[in-house]
N, C-alpha and C. Protein backbone atom coordinates (compact mmCIF):
# COMPACT_ATOMS: atom_id res chain seq x y z
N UNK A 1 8.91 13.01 4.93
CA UNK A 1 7.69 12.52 5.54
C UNK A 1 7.90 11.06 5.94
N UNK A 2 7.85 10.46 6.99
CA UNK A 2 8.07 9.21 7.73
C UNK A 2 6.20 8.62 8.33
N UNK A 3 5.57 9.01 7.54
CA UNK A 3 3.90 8.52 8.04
C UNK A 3 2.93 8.95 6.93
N UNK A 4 2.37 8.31 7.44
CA UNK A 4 1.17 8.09 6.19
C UNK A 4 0.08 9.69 6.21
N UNK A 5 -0.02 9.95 5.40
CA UNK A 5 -1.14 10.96 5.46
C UNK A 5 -2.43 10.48 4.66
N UNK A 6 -3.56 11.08 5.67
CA UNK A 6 -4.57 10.23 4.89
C UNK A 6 -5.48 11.36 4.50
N UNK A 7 -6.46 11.55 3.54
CA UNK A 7 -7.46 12.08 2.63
C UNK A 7 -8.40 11.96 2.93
N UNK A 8 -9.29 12.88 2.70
CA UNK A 8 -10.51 13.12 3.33
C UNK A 8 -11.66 11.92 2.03
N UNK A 9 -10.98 11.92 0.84
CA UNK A 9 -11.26 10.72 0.37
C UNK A 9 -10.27 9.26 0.06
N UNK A 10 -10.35 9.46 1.29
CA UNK A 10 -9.55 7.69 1.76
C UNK A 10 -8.49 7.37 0.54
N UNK A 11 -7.25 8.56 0.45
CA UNK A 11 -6.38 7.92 -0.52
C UNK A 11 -5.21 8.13 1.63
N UNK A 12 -4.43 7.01 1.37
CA UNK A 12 -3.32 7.05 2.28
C UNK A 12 -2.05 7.49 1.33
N UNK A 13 -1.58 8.59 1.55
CA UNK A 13 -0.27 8.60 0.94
C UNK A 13 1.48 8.09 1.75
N UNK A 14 2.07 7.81 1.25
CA UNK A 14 2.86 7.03 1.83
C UNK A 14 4.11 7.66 1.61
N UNK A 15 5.46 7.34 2.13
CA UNK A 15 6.64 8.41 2.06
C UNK A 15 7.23 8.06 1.29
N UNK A 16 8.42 8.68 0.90
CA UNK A 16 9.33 8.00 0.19
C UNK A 16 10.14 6.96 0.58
N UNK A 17 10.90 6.48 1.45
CA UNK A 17 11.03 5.24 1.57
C UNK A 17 10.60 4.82 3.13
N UNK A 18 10.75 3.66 3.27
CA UNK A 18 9.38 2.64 3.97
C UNK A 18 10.12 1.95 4.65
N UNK A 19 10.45 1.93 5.74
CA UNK A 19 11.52 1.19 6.91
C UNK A 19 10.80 0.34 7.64
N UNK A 20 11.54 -0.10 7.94
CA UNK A 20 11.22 -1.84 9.06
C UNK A 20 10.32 -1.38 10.05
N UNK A 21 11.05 -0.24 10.47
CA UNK A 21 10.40 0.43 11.95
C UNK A 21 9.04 1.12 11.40
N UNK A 22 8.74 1.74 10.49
CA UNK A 22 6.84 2.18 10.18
C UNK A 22 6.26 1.13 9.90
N UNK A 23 6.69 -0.03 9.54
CA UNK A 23 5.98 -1.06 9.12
C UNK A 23 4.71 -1.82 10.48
N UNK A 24 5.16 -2.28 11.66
CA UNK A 24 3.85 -1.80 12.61
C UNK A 24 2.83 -1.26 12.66
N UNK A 25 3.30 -0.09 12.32
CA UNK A 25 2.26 1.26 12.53
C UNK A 25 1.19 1.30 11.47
N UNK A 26 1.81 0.79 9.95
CA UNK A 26 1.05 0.80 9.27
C UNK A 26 -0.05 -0.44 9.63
N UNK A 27 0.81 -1.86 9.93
CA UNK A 27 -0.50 -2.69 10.24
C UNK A 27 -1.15 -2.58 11.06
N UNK A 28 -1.13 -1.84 12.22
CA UNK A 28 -2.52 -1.24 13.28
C UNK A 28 -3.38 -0.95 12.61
N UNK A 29 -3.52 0.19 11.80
CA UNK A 29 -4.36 0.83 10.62
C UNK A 29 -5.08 -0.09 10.26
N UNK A 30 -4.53 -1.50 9.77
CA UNK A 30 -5.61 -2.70 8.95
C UNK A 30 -6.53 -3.29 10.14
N UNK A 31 -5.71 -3.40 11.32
CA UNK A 31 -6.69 -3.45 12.24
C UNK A 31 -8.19 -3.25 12.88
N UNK A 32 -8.08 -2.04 12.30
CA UNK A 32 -9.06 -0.96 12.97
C UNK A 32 -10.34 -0.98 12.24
N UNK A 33 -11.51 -0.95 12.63
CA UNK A 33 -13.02 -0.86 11.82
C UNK A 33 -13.11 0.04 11.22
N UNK A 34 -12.70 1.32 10.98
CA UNK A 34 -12.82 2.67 10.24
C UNK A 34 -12.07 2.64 9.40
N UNK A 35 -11.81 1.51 8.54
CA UNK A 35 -11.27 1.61 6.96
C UNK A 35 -12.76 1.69 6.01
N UNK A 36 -12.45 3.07 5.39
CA UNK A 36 -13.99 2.85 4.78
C UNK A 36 -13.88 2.13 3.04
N UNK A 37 -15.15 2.10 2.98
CA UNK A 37 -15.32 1.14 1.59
C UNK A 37 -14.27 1.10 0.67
N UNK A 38 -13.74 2.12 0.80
CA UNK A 38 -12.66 1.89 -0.30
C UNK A 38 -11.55 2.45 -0.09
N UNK A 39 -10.54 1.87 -0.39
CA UNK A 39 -9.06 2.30 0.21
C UNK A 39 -8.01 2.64 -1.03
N UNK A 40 -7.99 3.72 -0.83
CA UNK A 40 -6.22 3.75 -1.94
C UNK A 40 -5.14 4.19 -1.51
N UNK A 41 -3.78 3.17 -1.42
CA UNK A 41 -2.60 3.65 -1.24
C UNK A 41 -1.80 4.07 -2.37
N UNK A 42 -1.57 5.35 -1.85
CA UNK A 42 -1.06 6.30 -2.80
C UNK A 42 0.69 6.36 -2.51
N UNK A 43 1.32 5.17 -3.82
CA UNK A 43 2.93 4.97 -3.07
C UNK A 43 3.29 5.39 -4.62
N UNK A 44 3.07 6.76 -4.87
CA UNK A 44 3.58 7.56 -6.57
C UNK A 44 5.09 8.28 -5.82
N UNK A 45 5.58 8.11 -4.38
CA UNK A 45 6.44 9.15 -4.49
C UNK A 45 7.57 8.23 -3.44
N UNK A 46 6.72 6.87 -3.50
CA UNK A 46 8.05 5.92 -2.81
C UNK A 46 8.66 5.07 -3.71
N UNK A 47 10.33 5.13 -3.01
CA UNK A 47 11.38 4.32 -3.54
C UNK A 47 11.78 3.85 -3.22
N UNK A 48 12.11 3.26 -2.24
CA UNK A 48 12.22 2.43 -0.91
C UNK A 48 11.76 1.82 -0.34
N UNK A 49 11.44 0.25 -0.35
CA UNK A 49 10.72 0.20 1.05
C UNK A 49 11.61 -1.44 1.45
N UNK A 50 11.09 -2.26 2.76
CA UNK A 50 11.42 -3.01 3.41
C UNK A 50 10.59 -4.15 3.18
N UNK A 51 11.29 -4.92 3.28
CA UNK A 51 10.98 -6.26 2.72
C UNK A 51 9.05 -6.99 3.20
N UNK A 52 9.50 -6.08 4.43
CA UNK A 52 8.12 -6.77 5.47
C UNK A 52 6.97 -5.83 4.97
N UNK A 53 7.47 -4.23 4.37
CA UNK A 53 6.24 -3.68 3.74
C UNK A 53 5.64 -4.37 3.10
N UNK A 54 6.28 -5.27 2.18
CA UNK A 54 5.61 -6.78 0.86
C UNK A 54 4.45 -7.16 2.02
N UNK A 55 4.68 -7.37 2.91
CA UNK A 55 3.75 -8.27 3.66
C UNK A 55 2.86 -7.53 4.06
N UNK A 56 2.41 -6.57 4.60
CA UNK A 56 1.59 -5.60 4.62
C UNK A 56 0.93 -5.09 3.73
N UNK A 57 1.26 -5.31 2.36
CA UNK A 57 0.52 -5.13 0.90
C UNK A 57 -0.02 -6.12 1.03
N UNK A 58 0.51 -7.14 0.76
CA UNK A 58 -0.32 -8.43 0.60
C UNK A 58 -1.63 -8.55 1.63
N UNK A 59 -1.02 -8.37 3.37
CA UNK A 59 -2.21 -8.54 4.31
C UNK A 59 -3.41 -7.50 3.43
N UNK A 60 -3.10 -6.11 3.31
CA UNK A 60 -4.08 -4.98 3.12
C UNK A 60 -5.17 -5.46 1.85
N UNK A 61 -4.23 -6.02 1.18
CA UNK A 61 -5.03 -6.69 0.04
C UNK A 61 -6.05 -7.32 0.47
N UNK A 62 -5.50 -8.69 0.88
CA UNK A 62 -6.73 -9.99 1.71
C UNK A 62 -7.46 -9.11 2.58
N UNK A 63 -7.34 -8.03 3.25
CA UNK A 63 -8.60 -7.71 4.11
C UNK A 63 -9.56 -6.86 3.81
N UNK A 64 -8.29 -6.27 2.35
CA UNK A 64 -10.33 -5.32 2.00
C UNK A 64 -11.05 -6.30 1.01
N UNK A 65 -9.97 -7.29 0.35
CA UNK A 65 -11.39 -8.30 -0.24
C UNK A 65 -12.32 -9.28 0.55
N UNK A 66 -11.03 -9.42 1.53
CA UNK A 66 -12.64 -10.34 2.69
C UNK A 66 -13.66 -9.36 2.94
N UNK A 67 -12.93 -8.28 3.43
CA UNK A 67 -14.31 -7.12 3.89
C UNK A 67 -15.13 -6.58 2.77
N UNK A 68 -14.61 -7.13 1.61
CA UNK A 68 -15.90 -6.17 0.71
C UNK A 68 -15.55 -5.07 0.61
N UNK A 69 -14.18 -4.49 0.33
CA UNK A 69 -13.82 -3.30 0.32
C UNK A 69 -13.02 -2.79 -0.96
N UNK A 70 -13.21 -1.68 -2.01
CA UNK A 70 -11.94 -1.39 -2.75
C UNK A 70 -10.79 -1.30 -2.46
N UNK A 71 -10.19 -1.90 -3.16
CA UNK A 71 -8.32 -1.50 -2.88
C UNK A 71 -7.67 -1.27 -3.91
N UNK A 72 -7.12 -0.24 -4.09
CA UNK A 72 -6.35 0.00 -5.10
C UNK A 72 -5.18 0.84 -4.79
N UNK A 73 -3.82 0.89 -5.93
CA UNK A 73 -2.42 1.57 -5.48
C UNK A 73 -2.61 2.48 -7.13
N UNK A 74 -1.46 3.28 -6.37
CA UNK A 74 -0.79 4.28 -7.30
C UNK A 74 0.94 3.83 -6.97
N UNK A 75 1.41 3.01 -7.81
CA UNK A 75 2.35 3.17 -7.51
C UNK A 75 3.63 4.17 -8.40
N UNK A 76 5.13 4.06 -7.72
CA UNK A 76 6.29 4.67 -8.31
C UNK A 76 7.07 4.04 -9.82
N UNK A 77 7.56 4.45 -10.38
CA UNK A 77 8.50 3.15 -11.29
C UNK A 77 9.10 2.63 -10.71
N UNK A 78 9.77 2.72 -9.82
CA UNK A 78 10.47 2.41 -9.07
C UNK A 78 10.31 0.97 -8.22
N UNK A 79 9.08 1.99 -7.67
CA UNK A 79 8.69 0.22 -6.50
C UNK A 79 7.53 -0.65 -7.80
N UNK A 80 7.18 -0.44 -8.86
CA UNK A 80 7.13 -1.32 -9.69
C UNK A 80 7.71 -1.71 -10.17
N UNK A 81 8.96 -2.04 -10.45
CA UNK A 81 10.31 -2.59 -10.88
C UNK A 81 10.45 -3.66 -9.63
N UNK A 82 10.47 -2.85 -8.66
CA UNK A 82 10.47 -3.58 -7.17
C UNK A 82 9.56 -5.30 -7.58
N UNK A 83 8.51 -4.59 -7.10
CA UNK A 83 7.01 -5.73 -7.21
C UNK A 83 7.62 -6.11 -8.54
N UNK A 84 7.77 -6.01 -9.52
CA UNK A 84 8.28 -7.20 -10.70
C UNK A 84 9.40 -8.12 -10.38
N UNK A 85 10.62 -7.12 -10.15
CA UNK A 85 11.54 -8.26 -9.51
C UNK A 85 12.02 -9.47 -8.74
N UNK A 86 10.54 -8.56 -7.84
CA UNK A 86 9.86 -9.76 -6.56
C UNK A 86 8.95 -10.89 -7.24
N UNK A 87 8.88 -10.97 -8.33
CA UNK A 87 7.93 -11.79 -8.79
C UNK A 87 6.29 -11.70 -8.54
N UNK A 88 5.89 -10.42 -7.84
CA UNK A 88 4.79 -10.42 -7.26
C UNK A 88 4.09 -9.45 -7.47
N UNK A 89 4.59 -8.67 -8.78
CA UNK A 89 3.91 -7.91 -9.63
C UNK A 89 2.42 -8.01 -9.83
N UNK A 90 1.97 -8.84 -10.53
CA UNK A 90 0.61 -9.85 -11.07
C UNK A 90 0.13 -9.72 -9.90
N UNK A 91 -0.03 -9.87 -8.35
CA UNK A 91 -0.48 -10.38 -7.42
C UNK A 91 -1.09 -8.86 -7.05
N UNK A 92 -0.59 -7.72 -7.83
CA UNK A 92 -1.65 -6.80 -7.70
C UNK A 92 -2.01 -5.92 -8.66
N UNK A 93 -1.50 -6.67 -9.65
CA UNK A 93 -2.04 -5.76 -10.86
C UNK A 93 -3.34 -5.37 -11.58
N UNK A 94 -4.22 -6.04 -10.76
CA UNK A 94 -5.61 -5.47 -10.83
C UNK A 94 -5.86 -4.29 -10.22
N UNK A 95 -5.01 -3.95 -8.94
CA UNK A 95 -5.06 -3.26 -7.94
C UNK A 95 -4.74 -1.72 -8.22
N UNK A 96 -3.71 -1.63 -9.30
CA UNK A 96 -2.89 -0.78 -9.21
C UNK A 96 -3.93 0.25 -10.63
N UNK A 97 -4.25 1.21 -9.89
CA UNK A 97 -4.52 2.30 -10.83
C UNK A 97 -3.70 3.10 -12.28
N UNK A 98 -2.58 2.56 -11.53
CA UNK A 98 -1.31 3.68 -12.28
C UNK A 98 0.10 3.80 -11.77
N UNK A 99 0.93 3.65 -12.96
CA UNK A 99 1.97 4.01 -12.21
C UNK A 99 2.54 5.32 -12.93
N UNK A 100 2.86 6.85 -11.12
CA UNK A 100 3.05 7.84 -11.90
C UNK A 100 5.02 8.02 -11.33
């Protein structure tokens, strides 16, 4: 799977690993007015991703708290090892539901 699939209750699930080139596509998505109240990215089955995905977490973050919106992750062990290594663990560990 190379794209996001999304839920009829607003979980986005995400692929297993996360390339330079989807990284765009995903930030259009933050773009757009039809993010509803609450958002969960569902990354339980990624191991991989690209450096600039970091940045796209971070943006997704800042825009559902400006907007008044939930945000929360499911993440992998994996890419939580990731986010620790990066030092930038903490920066969403409120966020994160679980890691399965």
């Amino acid at each position: 799977m190379n794209y996001i699939s999304t839920d009829a209750d607003t979980t986005m699930r995400f692929p297993r690993h996360i390339s330079f080139d989807k990284v765009p596509g995903y930030t259009e998505l933050l773009k757009t007015d039809t993010l509803p109240g609450e958002v969960h990215f569902d990354l339980s089955m990624t191991e991989l991703i690209h450096s600039s995905f970091i940045g796209f977490l971070i943006d997704a973050k800042n825009i559902a708290e400006k907007n008044d919106r939930r945000f929360t992750l499911s993440v992998s062990g994996s890419l939580e090892k990731t986010l620790k290594m990066l030092g930038i663990y903490n920066h969403f560990q409120s966020n994160i539901k679980g890691r399965l």
